[in-house]
Each structure stands twice: as structure tokens, then as C-alpha cells.
C-alpha atoms as a PDB file:
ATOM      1  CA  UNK A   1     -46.577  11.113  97.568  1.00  0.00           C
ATOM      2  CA  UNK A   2     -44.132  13.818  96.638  1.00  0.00           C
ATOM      3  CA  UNK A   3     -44.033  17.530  97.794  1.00  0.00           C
ATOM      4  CA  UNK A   4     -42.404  20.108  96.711  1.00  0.00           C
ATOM      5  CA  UNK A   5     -42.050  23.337  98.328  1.00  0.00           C
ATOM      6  CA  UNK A   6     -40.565  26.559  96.860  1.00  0.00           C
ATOM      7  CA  UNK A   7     -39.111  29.932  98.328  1.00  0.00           C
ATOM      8  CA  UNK A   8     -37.275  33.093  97.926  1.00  0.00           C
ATOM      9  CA  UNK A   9     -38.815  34.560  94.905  1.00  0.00           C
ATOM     10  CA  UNK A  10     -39.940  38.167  95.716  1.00  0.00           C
ATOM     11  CA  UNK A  11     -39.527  41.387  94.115  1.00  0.00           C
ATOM     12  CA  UNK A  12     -36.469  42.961  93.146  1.00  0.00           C
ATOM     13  CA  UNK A  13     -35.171  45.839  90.595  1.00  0.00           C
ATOM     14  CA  UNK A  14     -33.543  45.167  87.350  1.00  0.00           C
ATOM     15  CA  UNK A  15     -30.120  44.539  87.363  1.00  0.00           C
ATOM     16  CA  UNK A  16     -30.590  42.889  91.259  1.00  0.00           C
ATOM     17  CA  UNK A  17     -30.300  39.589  92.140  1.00  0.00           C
ATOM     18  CA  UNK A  18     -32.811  36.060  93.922  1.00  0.00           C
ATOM     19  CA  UNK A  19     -32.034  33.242  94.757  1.00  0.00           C
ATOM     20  CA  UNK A  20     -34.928  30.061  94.384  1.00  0.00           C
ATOM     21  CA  UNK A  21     -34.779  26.677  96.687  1.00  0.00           C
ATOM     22  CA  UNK A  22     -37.148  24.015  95.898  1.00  0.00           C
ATOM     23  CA  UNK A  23     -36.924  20.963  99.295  1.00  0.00           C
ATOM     24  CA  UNK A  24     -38.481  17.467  97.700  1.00  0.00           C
ATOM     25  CA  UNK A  25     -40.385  15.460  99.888  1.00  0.00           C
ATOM     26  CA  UNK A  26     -41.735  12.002  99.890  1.00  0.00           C
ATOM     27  CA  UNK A  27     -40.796   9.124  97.928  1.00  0.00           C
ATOM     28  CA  UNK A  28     -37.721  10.353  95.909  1.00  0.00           C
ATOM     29  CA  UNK A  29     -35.842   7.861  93.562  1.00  0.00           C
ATOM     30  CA  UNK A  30     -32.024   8.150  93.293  1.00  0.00           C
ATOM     31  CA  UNK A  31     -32.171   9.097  89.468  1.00  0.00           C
ATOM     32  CA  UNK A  32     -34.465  11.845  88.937  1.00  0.00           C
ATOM     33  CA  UNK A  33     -33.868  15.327  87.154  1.00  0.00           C
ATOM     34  CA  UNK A  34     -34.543  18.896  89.209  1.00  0.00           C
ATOM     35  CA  UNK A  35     -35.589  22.032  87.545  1.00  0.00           C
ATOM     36  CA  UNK A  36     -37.212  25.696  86.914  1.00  0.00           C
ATOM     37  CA  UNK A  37     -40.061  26.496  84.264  1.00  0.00           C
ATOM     38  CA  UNK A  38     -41.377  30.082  84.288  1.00  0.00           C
ATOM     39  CA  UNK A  39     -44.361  31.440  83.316  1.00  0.00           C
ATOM     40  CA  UNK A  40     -45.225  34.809  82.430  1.00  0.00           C
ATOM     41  CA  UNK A  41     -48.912  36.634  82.150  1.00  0.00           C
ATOM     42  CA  UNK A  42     -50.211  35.642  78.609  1.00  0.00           C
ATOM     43  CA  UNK A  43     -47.034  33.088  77.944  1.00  0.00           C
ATOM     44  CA  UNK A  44     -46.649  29.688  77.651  1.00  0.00           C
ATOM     45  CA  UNK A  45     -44.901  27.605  80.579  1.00  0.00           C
ATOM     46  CA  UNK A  46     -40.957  27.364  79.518  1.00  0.00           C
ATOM     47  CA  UNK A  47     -37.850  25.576  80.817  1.00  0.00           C
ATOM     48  CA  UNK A  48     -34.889  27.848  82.829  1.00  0.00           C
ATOM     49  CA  UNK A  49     -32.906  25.707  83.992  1.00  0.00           C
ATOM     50  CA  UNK A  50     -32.385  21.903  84.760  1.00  0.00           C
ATOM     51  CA  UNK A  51     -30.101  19.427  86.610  1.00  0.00           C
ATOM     52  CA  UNK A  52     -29.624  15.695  87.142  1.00  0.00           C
ATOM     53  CA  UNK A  53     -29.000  14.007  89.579  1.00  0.00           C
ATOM     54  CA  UNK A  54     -24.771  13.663  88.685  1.00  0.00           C
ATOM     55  CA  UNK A  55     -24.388  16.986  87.757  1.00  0.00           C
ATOM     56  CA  UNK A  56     -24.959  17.869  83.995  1.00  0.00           C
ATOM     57  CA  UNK A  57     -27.200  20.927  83.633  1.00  0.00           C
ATOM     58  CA  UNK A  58     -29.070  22.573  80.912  1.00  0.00           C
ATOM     59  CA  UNK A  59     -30.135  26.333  80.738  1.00  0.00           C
ATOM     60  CA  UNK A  60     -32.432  28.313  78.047  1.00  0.00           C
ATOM     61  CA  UNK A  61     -30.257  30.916  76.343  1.00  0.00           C
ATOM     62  CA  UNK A  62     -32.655  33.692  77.463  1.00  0.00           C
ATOM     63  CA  UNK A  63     -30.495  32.622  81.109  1.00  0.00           C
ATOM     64  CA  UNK A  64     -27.019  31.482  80.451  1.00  0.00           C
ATOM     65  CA  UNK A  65     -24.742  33.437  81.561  1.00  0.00           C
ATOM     66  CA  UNK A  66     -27.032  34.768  84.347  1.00  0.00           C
ATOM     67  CA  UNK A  67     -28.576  31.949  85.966  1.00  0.00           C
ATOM     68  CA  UNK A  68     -26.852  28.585  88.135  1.00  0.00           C
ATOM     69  CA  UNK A  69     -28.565  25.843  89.074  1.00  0.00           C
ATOM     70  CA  UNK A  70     -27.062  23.786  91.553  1.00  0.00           C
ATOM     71  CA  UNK A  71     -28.815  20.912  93.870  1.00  0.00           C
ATOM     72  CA  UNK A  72     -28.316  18.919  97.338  1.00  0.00           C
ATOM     73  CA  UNK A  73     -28.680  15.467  96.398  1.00  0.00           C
ATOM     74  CA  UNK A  74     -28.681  14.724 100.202  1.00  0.00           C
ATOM     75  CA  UNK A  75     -31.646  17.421 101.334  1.00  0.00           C
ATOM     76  CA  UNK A  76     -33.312  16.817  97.809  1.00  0.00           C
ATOM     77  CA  UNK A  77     -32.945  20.394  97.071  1.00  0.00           C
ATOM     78  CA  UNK A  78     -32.280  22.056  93.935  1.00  0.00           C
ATOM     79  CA  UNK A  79     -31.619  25.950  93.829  1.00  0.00           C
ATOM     80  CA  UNK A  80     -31.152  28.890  91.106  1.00  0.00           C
ATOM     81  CA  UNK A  81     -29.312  31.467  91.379  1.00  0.00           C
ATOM     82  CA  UNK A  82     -30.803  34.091  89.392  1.00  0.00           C
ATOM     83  CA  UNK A  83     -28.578  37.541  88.490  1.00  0.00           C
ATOM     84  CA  UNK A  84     -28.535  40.630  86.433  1.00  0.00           C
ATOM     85  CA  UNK A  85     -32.190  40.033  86.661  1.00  0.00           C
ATOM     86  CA  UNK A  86     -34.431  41.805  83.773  1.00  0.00           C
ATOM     87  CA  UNK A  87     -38.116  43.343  84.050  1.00  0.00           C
ATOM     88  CA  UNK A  88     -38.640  40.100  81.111  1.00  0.00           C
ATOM     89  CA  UNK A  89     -37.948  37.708  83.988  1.00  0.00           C
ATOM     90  CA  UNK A  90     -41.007  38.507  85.374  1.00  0.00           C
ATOM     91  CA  UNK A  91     -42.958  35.254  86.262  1.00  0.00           C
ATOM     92  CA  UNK A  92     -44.523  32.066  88.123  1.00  0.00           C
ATOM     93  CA  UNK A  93     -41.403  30.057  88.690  1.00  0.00           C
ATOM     94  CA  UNK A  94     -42.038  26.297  89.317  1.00  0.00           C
ATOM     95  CA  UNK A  95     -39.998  23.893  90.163  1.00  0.00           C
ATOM     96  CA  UNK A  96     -40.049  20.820  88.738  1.00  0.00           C
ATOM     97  CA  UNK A  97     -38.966  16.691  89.700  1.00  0.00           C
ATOM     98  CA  UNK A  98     -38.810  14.254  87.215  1.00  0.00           C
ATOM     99  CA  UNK A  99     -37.901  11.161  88.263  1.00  0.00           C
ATOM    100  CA  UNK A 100     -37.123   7.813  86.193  1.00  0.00           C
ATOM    101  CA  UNK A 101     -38.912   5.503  87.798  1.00  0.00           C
ATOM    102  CA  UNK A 102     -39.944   2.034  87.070  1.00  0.00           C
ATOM    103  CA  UNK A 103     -42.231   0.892  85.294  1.00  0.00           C
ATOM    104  CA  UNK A 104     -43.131   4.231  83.976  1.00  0.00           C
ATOM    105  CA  UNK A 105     -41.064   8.098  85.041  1.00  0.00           C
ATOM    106  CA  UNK A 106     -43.285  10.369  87.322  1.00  0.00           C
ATOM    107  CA  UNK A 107     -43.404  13.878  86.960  1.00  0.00           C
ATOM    108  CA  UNK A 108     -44.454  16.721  89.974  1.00  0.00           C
ATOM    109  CA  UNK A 109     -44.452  19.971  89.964  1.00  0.00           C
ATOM    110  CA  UNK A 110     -44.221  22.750  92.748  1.00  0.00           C
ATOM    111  CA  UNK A 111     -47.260  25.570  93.644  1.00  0.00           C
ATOM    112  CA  UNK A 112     -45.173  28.124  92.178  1.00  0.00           C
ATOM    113  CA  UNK A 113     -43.494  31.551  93.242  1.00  0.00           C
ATOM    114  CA  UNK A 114     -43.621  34.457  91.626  1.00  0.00           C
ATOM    115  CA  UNK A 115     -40.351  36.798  90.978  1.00  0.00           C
ATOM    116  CA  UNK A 116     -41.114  40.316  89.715  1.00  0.00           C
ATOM    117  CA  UNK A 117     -38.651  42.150  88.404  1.00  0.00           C
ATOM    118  CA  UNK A 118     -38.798  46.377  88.293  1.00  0.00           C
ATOM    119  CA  UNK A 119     -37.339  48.564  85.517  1.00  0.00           C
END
């Protein structure tokens, strides 16, 4: 079984700054891929930010410039750094393990915490 447990989301004004951590639990391959989806009221779920396990990262242009991911391979923690936060940021944040596994990749997904962001 894998957990995984989210914190620090919260609300803030615009222009302020969070920071996310996501701790994995459990049975956690060496490969795998960390990351954040958001979703807002009435939106579809979409991909911030994500990170392997050597490094590489990818980011949705609605958060470059903004956001970092960055991860603790040895705590099995993966964090984002979110600045210069905007009221359109508002959301469910989840974070998100995908791990390629054998014979088939697993997927699991955090509860969720929500980051509201004031004009």
C-alpha cells in the first residue's frame, strides 16, 4: 500500500507566497515520477508541475516562472514552491506518484489540499 500525505496549502493574498510537501509512504519503487494536479470549482483536474526521480521536471506554462518543484528522493518527498501566487490559482492541489513498476506502472494520488488565493 502507498500513502500519501499532503500539507501547507492554506490561504494567502495575491502576489504572496506557499509552499506544498507531499511524504510517500509504503512500497515505493526507485523509478517513479512525483507531482501536482490542481483542480478548481467547475474545472477539470490539470498537471502543475512534475519531477522524476533524476531530476528532469516539467511545469504547465500557466506556472513557469512562478512555481519549483523539487523532491527528497531519500524521505520520498516532493515539494512546490508556489510564488507570485494569483486569485486563478485557487484550487484542490493533489499530489501525485507514478511509479514504473513491473509488470504494469501504478498510479496514487493524495486526499488533496486546498490553496486559496485572495485578490
Amino acid at each position: 500500500q502507498v500513502q500519501l500525505v499532503e500539507s501547507g496549502g492554506g490561504l494567502v493574498q495575491g502576489g504572496g507566497s506557499l509552499r506544498l510537501s507531499c511524504a510517500a509512504s509504503g512500497s515505493i519503487f526507485s523509478i517513479n515520477r512525483m507531482g501536482w494536479y490542481r483542480q478548481a470549482p467547475g474545472k477539470q483536474r490539470e498537471l502543475v508541475a512534475m519531477i522524476t526521480t533524476s531530476g528532469p521536471t516539467n511545469y504547465a506554462d500557466s506556472v513557469k516562472g512562478r512555481f519549483t518543484i523539487s523532491r527528497d528522493n531519500a524521505k520520498n518527498t516532493v515539494y512546490l514552491q508556489m510564488n507570485s501566487l494569483k486569485p486563478e490559482d485557487t484550487a484542490v492541489y493533489y499530489c501525485n506518484l507514478y511509479q514504473y513498476s513491473y509488470p504494469s506502472p501504478m498510479e496514487h494520488w493524495g486526499k488533496g489540499t486546498l490553496v486559496t488565493v485572495s485578490s
